[in-house]
Protein backbone atom coordinates (compact mmCIF):
# COMPACT_ATOMS: atom_id res chain seq x y z
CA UNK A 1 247.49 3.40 37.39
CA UNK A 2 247.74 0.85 34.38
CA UNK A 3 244.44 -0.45 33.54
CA UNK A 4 245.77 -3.66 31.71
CA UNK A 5 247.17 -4.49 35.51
CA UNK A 6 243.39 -4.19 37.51
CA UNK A 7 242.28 -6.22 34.56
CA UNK A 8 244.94 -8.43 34.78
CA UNK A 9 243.31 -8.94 38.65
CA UNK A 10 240.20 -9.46 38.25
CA UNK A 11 240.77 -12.01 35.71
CA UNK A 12 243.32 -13.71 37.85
CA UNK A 13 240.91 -13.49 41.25
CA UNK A 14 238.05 -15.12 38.69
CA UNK A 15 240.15 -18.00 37.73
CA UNK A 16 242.66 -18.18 40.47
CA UNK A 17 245.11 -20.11 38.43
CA UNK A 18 248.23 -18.21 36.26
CA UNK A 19 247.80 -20.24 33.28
CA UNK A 20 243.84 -20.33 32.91
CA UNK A 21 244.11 -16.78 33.27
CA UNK A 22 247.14 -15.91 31.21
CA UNK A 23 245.26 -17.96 28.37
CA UNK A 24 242.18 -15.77 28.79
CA UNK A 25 243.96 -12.62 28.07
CA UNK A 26 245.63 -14.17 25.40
CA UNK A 27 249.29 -13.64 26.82
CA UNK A 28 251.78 -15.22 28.32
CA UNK A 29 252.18 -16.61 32.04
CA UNK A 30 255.54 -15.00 32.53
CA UNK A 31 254.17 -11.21 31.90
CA UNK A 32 250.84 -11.69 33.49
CA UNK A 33 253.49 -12.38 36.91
CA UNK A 34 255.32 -9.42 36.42
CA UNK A 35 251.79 -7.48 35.65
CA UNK A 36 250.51 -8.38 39.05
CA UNK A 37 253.88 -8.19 40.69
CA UNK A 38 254.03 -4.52 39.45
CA UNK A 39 250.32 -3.86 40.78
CA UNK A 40 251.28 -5.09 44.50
CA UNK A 41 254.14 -2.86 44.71
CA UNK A 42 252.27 -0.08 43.78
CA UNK A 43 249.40 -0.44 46.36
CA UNK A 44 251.87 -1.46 48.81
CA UNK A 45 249.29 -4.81 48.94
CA UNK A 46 250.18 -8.44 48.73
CA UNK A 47 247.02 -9.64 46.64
CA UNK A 48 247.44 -13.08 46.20
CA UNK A 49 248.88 -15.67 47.83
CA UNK A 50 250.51 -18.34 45.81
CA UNK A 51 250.33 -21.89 46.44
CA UNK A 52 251.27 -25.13 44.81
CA UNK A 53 247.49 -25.41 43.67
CA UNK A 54 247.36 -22.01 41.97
CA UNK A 55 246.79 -18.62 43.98
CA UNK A 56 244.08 -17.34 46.22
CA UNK A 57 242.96 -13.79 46.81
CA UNK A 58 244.61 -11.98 50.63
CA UNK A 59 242.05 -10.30 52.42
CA UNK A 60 243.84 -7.62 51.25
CA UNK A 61 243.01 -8.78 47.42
CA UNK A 62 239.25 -9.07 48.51
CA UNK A 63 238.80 -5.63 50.30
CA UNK A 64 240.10 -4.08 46.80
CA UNK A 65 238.46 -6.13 44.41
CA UNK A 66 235.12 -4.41 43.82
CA UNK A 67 236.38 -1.42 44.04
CA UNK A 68 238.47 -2.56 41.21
CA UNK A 69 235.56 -3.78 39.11
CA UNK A 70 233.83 -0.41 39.36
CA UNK A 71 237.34 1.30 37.92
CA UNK A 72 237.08 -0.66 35.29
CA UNK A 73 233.78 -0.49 34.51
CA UNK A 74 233.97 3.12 34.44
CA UNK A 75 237.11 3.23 32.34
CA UNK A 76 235.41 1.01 29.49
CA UNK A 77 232.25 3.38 29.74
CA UNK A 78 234.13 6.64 29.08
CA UNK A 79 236.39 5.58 26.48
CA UNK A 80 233.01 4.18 25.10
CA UNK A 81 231.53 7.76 25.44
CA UNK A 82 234.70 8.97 24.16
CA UNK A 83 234.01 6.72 21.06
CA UNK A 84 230.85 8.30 21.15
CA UNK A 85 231.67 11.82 20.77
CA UNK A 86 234.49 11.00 17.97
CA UNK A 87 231.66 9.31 16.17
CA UNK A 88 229.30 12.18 16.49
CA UNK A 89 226.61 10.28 18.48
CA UNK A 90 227.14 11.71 21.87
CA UNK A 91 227.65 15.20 22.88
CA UNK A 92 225.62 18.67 23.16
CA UNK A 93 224.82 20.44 19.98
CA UNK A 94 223.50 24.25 19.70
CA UNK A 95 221.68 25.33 17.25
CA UNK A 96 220.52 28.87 16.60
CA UNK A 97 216.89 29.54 14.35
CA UNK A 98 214.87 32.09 13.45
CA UNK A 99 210.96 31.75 13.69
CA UNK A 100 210.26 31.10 10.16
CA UNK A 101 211.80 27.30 10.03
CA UNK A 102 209.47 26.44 12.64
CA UNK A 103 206.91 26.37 9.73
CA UNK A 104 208.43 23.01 9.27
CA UNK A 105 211.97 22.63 7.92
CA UNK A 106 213.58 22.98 11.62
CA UNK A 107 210.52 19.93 12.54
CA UNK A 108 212.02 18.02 9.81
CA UNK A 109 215.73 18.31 10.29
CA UNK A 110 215.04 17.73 14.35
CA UNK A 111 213.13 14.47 14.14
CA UNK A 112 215.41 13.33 11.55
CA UNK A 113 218.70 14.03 13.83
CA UNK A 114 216.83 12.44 16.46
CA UNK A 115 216.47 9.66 14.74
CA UNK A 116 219.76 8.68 14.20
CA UNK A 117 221.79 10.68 17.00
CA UNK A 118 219.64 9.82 20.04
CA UNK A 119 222.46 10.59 22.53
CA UNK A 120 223.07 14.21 21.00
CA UNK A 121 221.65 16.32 23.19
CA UNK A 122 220.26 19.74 21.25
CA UNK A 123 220.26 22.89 22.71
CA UNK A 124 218.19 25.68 20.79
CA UNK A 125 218.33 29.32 21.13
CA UNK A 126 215.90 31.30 18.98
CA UNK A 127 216.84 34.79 17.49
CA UNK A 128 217.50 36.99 14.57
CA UNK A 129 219.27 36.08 11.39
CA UNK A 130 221.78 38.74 11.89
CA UNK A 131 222.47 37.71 15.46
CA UNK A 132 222.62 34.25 14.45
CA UNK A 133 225.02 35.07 12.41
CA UNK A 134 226.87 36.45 15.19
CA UNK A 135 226.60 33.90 17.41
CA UNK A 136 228.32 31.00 15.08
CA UNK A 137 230.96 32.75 14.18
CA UNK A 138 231.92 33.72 17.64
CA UNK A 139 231.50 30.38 18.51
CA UNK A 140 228.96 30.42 20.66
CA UNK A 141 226.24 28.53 18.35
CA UNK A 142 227.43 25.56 16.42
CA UNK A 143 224.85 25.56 13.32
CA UNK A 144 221.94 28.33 12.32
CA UNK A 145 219.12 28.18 10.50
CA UNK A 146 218.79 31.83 8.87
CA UNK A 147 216.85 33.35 6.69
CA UNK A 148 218.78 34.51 3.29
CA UNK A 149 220.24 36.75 1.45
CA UNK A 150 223.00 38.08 4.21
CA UNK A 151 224.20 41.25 3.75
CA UNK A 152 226.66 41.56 6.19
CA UNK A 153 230.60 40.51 5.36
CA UNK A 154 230.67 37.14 7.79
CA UNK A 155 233.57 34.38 8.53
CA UNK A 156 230.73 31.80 8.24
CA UNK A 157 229.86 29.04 5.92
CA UNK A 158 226.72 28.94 4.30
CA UNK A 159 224.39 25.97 3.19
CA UNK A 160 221.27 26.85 0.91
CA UNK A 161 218.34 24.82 1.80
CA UNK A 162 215.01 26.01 0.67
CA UNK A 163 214.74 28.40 -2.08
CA UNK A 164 211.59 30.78 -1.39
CA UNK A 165 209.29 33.89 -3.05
CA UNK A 166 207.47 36.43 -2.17
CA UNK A 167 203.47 36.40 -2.35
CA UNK A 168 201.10 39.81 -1.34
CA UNK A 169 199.72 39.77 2.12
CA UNK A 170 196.38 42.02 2.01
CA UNK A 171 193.30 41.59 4.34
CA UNK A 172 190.23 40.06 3.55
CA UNK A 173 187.72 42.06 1.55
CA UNK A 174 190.50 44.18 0.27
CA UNK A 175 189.80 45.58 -3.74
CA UNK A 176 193.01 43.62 -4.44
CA UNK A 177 191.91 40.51 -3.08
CA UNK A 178 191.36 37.51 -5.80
CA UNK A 179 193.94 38.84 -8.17
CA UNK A 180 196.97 38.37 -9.64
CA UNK A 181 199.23 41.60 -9.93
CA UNK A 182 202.63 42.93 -10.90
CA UNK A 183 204.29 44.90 -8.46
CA UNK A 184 204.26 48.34 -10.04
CA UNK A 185 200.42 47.84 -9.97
CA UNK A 186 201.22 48.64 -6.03
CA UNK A 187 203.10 52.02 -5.84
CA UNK A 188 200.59 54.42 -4.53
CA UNK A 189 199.49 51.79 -1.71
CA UNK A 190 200.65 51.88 2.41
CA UNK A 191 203.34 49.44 3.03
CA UNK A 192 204.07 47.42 6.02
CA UNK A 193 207.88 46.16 5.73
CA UNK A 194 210.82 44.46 7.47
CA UNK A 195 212.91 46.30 10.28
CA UNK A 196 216.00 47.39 8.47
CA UNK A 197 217.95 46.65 11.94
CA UNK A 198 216.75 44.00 12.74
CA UNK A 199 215.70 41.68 9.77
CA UNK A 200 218.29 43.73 7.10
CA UNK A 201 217.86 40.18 4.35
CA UNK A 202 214.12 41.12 4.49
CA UNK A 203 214.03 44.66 4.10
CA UNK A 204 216.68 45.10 1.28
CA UNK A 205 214.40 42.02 -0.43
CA UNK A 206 211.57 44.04 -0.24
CA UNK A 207 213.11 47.28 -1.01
CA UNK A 208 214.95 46.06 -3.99
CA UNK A 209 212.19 44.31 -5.32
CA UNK A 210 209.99 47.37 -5.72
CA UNK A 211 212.34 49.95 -6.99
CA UNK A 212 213.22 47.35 -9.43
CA UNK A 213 209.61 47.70 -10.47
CA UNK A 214 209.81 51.51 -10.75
CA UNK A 215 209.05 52.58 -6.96
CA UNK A 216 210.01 53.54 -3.29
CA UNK A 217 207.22 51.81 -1.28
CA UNK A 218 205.24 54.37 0.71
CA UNK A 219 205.92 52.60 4.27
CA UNK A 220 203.70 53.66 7.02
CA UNK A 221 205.02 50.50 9.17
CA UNK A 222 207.73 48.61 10.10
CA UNK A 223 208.06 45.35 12.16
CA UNK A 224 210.67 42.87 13.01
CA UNK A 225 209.04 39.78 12.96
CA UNK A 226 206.84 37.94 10.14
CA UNK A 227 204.15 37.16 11.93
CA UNK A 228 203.80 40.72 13.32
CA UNK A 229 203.06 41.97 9.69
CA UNK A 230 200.62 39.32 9.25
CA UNK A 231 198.78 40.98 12.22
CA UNK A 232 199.18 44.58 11.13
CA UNK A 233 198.24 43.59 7.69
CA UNK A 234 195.12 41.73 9.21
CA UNK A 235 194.44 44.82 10.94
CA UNK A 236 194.07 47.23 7.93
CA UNK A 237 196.96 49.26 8.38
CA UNK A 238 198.70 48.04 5.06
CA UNK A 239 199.72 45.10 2.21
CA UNK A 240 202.90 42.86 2.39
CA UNK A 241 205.62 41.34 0.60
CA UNK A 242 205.69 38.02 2.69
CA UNK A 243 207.49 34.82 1.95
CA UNK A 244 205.18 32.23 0.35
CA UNK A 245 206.29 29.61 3.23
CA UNK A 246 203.50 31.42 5.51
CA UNK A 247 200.78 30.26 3.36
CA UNK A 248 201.69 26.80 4.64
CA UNK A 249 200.63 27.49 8.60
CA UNK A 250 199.72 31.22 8.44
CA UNK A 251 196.49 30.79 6.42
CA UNK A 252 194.39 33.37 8.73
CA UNK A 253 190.66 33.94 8.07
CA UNK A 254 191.03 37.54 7.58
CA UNK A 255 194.14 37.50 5.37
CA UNK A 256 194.40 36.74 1.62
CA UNK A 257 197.93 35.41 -0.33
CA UNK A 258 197.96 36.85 -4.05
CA UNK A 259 200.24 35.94 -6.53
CA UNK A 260 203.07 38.19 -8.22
CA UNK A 261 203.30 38.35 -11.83
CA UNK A 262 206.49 39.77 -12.16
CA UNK A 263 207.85 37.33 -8.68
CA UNK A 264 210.58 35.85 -11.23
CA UNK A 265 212.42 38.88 -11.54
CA UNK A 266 213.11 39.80 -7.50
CA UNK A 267 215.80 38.79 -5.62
CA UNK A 268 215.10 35.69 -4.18
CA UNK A 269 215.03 34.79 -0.44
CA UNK A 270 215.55 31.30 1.33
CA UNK A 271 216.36 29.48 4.05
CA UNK A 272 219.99 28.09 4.76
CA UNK A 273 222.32 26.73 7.72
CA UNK A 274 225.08 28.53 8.77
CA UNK A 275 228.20 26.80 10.39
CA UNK A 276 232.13 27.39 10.90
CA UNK A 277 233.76 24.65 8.81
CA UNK A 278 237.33 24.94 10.53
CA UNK A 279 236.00 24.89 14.20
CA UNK A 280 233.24 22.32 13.31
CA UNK A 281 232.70 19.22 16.29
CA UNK A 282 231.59 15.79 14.81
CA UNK A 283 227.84 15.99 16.08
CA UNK A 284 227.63 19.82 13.68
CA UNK A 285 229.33 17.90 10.52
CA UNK A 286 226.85 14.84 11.05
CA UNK A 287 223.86 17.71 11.56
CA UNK A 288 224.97 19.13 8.10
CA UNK A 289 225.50 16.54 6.28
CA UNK A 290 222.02 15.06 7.38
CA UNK A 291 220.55 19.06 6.60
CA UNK A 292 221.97 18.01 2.92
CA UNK A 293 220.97 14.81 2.55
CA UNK A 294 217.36 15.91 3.18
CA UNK A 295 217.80 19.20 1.24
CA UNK A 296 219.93 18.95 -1.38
């Protein structure tokens, strides 16, 4: 069914005169005839009834007419929502993240998007970098907020955002506590460290770091999450390397944050946000290039 012809109608039942209405759609009286003529055959429905006066609407033409403003109506709202969507101010967005952002940058880049794409609805799924990883470039996430360095060979595309180092984690009262030190200082203590399954950018940050300062940490723990080494390293049962965000939120009464002297020479970790460029919808590019407006 032509839309241009139910509009054609309604304008013609509003005015019910050919010319007034022909000038309101800014065409012609001739095709705005054949437009309505066209319409009646194909209900099978005399609408009008013409007179020398102009036209009135059949009972016929009445029984259909609201029906015909709600098609309309509904045709201008989804080509609006289809404007929407092209626009990248309507749709459903899903974003993967690991814990760590939530210590602010995923706050920031949320409230912001909000902001200025109130119709986008987010969906979040929280997980591991390595599985976030996964997840976007299987499709099934459309941005992630990961923690670098990746080690595994990926399809995805890769935004740095923050830029972070590590600090030493040791519990309060500790004989380290209140220093400064250089990571060869630590070789002979117990170390708690990343799952190498499970948070792989971690680990080989850690690991690399220390043999690069002469040693193979002596691990007597290893956990997947940051915040679970905070709590083991609370607990006594060794130091740290943790990223220097934690000190922002994680700043625990029975935990002290020391400095490395030698921090400029490890491999440095980060935050970034992973996407597919070639698959990307217009509500992802608008989330990156927002990510990079804030970040870059």
């Amino acid at each position: 069914m032509d839309l241009r012809r139910i509009r054609h109608f309604l304008v013609l039942a509003e005015t019910l005169n050919f010319h007034k209405a022909a000038e309101k759609l800014h065409i012609a009286q001739p095709p705005l005839s054949v437009s309505i003529q066209k319409l009646e055959a194909e209900l099978g429905l005399r609408l009008f009834e013409r007179t020398p006066k102009g036209v009135s609407l059949t009972q016929e033409g009445k029984q259909i007419h609201a029906d015909a403003m709600r098609l309309l109506h509904f045709a201008e709202q989804l080509q609006h929502t289809a404007d929407e969507i092209k626009e990248g101010t309507r749709g459903v967005l899903h974003i993967g993240f690991v814990g760590s952002v939530t210590q602010g940058l995923l706050q920031n880049l949320v409230q912001a998007f909000r902001q200025k794409y109130e119709n986008v609805e987010l969906n979040f799924t929280e997980g591991i970098s390595s599985r976030i990883v996964q997840d976007v470039e299987a499709g099934k996430l459309d941005v992630g907020l990961i923690r670098t360095p990746v080690l595994d060979d990926t399809a995805v595309d890769m935004i740095q955002l923050e830029k972070d180092n590590f600090v030493l984690a040791v519990p309060k009262r500790h004989e380290l506590e209140g220093r400064s030190v250089c990571l060869k200082e630590l070789a002979d203590y117990p170390f708690i460290v990343y799952s190498p399954d499970y948070a792989r950018g971690l680990h080989h940050a850690v690991m690399s770091a220390c043999q690069g300062a002469g040693f193979i940490p002596r691990v007597v723990q290893i956990a997947i999450q940051v915040d679970t080494v905070l709590a083991l390293v609370e607990s006594g049962v060794g130091i740290a390397l943790v990223p220097s965000v934690v000190m922002q939120t994680k700043l625990k009464k029975n935990l002290a944050y020391l400095k490395l002297l030698d921090e400029s020479d490890i491999r440095r970790i980060g935050f970034a946000l992973i996407h597919k460029k070639n698959t990307a919808t217009i509500a992802t590019i608008k989330f990156l290039d927002l990510a990079i407006s804030l970040y870059s």
